[in-house]
PDB file of N, CA and C in Angstrom:
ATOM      1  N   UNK A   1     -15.395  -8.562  -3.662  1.00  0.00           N
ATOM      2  CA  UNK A   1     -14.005  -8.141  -3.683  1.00  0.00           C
ATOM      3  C   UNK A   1     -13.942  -6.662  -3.311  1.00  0.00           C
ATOM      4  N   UNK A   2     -13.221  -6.430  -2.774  1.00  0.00           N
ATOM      5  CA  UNK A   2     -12.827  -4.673  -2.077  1.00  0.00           C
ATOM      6  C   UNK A   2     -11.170  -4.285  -2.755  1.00  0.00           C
ATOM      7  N   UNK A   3     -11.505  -3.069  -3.168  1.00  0.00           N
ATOM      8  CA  UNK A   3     -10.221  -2.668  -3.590  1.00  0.00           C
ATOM      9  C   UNK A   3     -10.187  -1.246  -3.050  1.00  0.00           C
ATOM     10  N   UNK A   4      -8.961  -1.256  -2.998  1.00  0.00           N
ATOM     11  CA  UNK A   4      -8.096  -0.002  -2.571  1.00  0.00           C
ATOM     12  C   UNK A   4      -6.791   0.634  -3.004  1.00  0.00           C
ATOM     13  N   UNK A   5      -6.627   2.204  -2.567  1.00  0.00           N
ATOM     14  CA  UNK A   5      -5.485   2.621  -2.970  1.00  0.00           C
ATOM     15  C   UNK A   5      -4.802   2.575  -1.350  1.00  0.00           C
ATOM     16  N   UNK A   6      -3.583   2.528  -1.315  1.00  0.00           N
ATOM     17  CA  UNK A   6      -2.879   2.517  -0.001  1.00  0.00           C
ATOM     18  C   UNK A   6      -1.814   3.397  -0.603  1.00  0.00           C
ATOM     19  N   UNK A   7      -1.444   5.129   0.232  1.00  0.00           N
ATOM     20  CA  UNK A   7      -0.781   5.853   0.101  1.00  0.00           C
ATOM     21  C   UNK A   7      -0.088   5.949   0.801  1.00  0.00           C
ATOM     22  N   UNK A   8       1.622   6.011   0.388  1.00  0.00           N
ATOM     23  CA  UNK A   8       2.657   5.457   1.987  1.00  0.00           C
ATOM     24  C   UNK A   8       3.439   6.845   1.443  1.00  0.00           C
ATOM     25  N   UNK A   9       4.123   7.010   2.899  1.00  0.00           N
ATOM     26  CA  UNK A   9       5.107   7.789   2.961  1.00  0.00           C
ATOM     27  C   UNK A   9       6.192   7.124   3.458  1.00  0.00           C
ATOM     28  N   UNK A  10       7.385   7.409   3.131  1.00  0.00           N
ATOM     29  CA  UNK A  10       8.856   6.205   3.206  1.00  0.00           C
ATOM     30  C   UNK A  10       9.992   7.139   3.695  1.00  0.00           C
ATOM     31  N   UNK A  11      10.526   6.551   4.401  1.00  0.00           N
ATOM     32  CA  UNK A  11      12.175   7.633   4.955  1.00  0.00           C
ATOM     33  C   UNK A  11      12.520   7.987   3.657  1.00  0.00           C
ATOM     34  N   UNK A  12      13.520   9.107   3.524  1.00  0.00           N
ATOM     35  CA  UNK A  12      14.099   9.882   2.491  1.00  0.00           C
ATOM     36  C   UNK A  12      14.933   8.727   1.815  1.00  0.00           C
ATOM     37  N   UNK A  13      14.412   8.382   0.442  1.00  0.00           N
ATOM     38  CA  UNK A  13      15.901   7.538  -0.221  1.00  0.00           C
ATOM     39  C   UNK A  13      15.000   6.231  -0.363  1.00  0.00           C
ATOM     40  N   UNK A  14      13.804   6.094   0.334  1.00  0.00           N
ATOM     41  CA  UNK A  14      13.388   4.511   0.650  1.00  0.00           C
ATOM     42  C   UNK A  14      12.793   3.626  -0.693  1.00  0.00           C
ATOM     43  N   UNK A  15      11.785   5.284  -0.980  1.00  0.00           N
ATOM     44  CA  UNK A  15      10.581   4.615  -1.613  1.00  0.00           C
ATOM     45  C   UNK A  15      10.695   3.624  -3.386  1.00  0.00           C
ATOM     46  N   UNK A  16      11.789   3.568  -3.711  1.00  0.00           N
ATOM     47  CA  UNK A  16      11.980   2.282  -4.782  1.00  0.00           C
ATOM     48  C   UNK A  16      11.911   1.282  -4.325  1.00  0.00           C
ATOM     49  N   UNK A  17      13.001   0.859  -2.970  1.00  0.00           N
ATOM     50  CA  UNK A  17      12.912  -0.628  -2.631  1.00  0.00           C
ATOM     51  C   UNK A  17      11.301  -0.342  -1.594  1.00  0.00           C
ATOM     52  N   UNK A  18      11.032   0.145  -0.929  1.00  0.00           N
ATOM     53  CA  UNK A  18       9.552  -0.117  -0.588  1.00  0.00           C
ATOM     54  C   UNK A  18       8.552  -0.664  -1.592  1.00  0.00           C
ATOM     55  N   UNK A  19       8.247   0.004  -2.852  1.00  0.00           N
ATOM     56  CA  UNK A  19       7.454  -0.215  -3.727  1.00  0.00           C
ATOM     57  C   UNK A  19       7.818  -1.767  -4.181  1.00  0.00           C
ATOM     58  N   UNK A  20       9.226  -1.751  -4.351  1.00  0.00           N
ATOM     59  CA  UNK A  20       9.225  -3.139  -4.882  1.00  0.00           C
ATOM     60  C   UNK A  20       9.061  -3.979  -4.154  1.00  0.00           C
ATOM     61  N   UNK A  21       9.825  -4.008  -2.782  1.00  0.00           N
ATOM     62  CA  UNK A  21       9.075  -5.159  -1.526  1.00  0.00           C
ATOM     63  C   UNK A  21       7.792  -5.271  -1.621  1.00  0.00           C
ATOM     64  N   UNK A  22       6.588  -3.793  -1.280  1.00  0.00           N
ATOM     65  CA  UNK A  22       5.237  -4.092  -1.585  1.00  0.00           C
ATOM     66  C   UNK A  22       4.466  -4.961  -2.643  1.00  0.00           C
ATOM     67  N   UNK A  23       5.172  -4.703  -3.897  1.00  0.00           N
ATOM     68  CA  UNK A  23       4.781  -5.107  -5.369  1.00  0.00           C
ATOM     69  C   UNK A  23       4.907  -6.607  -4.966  1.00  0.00           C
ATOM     70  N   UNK A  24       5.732  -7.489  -4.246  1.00  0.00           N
ATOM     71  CA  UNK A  24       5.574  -9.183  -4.026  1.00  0.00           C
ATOM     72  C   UNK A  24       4.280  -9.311  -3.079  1.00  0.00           C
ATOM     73  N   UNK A  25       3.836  -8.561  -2.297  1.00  0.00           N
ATOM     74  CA  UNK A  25       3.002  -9.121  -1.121  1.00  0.00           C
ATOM     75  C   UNK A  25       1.847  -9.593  -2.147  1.00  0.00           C
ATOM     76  N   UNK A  26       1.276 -10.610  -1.558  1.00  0.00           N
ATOM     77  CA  UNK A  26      -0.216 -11.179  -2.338  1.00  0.00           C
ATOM     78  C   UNK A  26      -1.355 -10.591  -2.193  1.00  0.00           C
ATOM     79  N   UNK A  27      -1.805 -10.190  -2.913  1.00  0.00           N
ATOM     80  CA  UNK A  27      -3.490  -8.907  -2.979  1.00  0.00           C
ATOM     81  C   UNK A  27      -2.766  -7.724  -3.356  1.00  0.00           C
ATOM     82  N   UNK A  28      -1.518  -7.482  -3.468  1.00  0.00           N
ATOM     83  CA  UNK A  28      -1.047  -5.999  -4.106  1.00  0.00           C
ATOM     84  C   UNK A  28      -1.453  -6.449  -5.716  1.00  0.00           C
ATOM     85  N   UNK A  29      -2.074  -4.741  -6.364  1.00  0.00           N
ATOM     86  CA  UNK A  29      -1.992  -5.202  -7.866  1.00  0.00           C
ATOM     87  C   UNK A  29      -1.127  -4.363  -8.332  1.00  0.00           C
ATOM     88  N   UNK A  30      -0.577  -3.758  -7.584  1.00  0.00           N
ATOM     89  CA  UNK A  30       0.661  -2.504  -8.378  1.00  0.00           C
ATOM     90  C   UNK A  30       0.993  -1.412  -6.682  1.00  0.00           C
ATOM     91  N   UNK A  31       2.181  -1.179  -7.267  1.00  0.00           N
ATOM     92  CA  UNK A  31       2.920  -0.480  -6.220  1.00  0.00           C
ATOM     93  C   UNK A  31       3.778   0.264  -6.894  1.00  0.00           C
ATOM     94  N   UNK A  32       3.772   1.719  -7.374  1.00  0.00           N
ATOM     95  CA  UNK A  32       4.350   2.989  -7.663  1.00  0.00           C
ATOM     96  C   UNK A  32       5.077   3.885  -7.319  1.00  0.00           C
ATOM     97  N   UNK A  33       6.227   3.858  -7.509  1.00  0.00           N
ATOM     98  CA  UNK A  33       6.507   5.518  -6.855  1.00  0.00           C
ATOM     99  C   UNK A  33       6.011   6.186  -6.973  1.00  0.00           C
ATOM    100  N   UNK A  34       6.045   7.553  -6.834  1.00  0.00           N
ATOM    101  CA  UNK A  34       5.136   9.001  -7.185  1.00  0.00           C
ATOM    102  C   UNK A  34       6.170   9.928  -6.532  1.00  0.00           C
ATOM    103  N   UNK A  35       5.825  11.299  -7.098  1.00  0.00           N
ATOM    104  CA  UNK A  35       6.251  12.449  -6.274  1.00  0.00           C
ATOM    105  C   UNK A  35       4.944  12.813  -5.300  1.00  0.00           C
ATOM    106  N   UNK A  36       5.582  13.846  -4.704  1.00  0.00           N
ATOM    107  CA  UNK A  36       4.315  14.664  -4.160  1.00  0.00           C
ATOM    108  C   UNK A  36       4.498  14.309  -2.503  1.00  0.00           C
ATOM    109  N   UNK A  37       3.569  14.540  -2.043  1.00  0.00           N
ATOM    110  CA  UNK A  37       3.287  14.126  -0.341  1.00  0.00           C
ATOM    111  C   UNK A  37       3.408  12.906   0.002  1.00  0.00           C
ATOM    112  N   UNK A  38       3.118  12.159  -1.014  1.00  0.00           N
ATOM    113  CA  UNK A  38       3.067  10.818  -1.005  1.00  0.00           C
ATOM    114  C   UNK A  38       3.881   9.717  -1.596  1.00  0.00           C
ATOM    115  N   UNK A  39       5.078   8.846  -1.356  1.00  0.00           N
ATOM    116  CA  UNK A  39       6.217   8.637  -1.870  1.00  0.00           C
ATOM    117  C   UNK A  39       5.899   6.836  -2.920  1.00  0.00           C
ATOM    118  N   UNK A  40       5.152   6.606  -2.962  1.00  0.00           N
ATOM    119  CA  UNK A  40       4.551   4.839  -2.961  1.00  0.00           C
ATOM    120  C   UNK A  40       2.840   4.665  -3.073  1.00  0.00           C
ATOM    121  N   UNK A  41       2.561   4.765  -4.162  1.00  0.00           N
ATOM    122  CA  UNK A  41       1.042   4.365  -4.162  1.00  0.00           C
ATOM    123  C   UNK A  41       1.130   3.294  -4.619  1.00  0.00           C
ATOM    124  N   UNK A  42      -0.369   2.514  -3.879  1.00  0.00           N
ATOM    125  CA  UNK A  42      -0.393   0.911  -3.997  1.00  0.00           C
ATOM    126  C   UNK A  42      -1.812   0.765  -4.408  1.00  0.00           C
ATOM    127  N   UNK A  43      -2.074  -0.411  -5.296  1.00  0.00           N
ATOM    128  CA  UNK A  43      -3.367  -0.755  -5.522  1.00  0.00           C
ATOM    129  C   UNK A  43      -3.588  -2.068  -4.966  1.00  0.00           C
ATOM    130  N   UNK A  44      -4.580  -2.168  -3.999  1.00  0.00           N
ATOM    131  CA  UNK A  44      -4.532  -3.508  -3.408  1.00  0.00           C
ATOM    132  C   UNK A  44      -5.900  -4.342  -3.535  1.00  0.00           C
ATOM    133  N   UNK A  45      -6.325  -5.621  -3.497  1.00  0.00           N
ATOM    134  CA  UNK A  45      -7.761  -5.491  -3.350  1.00  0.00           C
ATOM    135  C   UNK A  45      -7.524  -7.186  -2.512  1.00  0.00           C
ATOM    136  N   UNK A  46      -8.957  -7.113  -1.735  1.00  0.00           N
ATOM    137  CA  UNK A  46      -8.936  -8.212  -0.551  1.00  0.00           C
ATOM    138  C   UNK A  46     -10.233  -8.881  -0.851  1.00  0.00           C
ATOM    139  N   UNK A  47     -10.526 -10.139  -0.110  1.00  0.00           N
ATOM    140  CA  UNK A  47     -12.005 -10.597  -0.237  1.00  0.00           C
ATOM    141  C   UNK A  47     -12.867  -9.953   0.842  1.00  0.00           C
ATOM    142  N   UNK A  48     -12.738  -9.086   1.273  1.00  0.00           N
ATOM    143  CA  UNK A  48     -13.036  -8.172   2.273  1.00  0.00           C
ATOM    144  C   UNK A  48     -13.339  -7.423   2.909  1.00  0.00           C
ATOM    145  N   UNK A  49     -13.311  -6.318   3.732  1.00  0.00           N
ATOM    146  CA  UNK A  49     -13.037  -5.572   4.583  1.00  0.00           C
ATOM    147  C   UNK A  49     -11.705  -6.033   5.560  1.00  0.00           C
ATOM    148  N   UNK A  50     -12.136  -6.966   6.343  1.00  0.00           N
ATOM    149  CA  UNK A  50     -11.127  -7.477   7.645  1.00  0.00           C
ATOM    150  C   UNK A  50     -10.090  -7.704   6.724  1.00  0.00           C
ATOM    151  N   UNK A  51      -9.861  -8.420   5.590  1.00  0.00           N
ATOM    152  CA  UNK A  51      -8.721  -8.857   5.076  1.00  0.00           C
ATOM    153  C   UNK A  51      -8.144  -8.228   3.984  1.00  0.00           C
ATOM    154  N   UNK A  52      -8.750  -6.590   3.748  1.00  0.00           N
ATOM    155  CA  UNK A  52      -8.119  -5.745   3.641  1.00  0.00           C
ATOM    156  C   UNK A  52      -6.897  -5.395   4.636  1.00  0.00           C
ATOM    157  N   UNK A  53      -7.839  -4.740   5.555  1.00  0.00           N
ATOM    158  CA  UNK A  53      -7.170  -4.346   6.713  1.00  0.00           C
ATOM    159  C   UNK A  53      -5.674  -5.519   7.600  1.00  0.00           C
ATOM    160  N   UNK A  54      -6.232  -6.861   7.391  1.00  0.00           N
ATOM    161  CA  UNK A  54      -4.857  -7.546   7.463  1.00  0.00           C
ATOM    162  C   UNK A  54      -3.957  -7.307   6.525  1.00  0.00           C
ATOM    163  N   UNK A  55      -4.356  -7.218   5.285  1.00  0.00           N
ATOM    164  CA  UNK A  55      -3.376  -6.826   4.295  1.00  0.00           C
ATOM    165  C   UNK A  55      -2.454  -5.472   4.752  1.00  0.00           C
ATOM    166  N   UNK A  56      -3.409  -4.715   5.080  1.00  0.00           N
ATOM    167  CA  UNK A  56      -2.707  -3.800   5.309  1.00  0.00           C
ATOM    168  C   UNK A  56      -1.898  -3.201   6.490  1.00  0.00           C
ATOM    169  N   UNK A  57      -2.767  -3.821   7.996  1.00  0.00           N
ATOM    170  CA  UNK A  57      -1.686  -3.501   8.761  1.00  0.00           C
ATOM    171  C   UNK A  57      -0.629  -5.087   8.631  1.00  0.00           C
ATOM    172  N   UNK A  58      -0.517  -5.929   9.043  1.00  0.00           N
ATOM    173  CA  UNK A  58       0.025  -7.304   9.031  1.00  0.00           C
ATOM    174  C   UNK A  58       1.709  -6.966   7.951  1.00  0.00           C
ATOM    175  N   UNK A  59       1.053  -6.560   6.480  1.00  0.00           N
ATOM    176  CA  UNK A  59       2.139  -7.218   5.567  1.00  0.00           C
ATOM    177  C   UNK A  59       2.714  -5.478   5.131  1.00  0.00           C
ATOM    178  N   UNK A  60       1.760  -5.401   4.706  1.00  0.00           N
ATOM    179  CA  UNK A  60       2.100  -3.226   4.701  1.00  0.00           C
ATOM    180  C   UNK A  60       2.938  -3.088   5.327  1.00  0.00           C
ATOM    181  N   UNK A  61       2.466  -2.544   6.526  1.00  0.00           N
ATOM    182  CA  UNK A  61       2.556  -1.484   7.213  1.00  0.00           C
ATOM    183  C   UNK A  61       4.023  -2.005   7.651  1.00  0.00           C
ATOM    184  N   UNK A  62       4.381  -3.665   7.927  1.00  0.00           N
ATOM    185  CA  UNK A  62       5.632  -4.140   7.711  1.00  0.00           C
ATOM    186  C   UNK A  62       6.809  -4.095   6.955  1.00  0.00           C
ATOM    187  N   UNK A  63       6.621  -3.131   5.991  1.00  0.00           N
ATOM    188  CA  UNK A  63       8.036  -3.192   5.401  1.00  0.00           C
ATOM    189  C   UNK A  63       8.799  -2.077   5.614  1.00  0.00           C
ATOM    190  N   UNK A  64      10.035  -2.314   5.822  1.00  0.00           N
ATOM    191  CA  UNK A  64      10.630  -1.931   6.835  1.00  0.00           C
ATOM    192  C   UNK A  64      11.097  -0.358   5.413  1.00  0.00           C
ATOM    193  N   UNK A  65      10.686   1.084   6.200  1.00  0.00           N
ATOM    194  CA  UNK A  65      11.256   1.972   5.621  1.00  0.00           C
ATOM    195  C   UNK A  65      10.215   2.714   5.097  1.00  0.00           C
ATOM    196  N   UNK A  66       8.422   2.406   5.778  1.00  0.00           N
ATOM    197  CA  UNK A  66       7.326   2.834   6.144  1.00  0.00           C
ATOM    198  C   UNK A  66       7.175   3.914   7.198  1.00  0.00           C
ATOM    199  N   UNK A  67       7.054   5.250   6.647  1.00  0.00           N
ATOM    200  CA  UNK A  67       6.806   5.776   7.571  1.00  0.00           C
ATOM    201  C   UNK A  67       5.396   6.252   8.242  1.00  0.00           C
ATOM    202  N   UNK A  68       4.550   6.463   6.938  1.00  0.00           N
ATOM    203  CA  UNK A  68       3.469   6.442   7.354  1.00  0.00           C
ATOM    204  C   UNK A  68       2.121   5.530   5.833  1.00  0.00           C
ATOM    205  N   UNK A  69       0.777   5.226   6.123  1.00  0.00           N
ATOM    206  CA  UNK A  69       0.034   4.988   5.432  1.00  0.00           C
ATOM    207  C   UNK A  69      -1.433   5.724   5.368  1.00  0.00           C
ATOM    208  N   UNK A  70      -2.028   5.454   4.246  1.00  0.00           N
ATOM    209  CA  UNK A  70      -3.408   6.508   4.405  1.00  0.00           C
ATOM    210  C   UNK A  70      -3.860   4.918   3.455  1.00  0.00           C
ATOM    211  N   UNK A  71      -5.030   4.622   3.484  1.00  0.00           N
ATOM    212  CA  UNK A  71      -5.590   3.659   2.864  1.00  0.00           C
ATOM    213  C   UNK A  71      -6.937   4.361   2.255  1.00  0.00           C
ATOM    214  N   UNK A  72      -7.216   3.974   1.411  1.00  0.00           N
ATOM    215  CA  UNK A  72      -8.572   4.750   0.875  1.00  0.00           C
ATOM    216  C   UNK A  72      -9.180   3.668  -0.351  1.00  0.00           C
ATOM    217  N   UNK A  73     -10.536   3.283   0.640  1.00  0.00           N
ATOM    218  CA  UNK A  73     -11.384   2.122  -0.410  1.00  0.00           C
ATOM    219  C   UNK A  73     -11.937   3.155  -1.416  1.00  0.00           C
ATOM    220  N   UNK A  74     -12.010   1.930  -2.445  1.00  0.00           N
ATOM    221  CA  UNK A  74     -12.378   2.503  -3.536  1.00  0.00           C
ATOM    222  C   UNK A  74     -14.313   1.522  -3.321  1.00  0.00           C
ATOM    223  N   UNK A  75     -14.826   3.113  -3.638  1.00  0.00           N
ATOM    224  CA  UNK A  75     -16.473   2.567  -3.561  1.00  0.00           C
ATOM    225  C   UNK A  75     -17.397   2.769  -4.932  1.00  0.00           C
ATOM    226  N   UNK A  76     -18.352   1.773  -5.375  1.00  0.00           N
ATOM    227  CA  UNK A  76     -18.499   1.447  -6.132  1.00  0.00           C
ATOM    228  C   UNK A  76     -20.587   2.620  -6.397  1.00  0.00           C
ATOM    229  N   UNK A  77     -20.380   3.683  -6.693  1.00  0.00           N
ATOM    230  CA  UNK A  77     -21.696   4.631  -6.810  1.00  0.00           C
ATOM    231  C   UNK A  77     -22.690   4.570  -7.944  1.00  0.00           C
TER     232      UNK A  77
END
């Protein structure tokens, strides 16, 4: 299993209904607002690599009011 944080940035005003659209997709385990640089942090995890990355460009990167993403696996030391 691969997990990750996915850090979004959202048009001005967006990032509640983003988080909550995100929070239904399947492999999300939480989707946050936040302040800061970053408007929406997500915890996601895939059986994966590749199906991370579908997760994330495919259903992500799709909701509409995305402006940008930073994805960052979490590695296990």
């Amino acid at each position: 299993m691969v997990h990750a944080y996915i850090l979004v940035q959202t048009e001005v005003g967006r990032s509640a209904a983003v988080a909550k659209e995100i929070a239904d997709i399947a492999g999300v385990v939480s989707a946050e607002d936040v302040i800061g640089p970053y408007d929406v942090i997500v915890r996601a995890q895939a059986a994966d690599v590749d199906e991370l990355g579908k997760l994330v460009v495919a259903r992500v990167q799709g909701v509409e009011g995305i402006t940008r993403t930073l994805t960052c696996s979490v590695v296990n030391l």
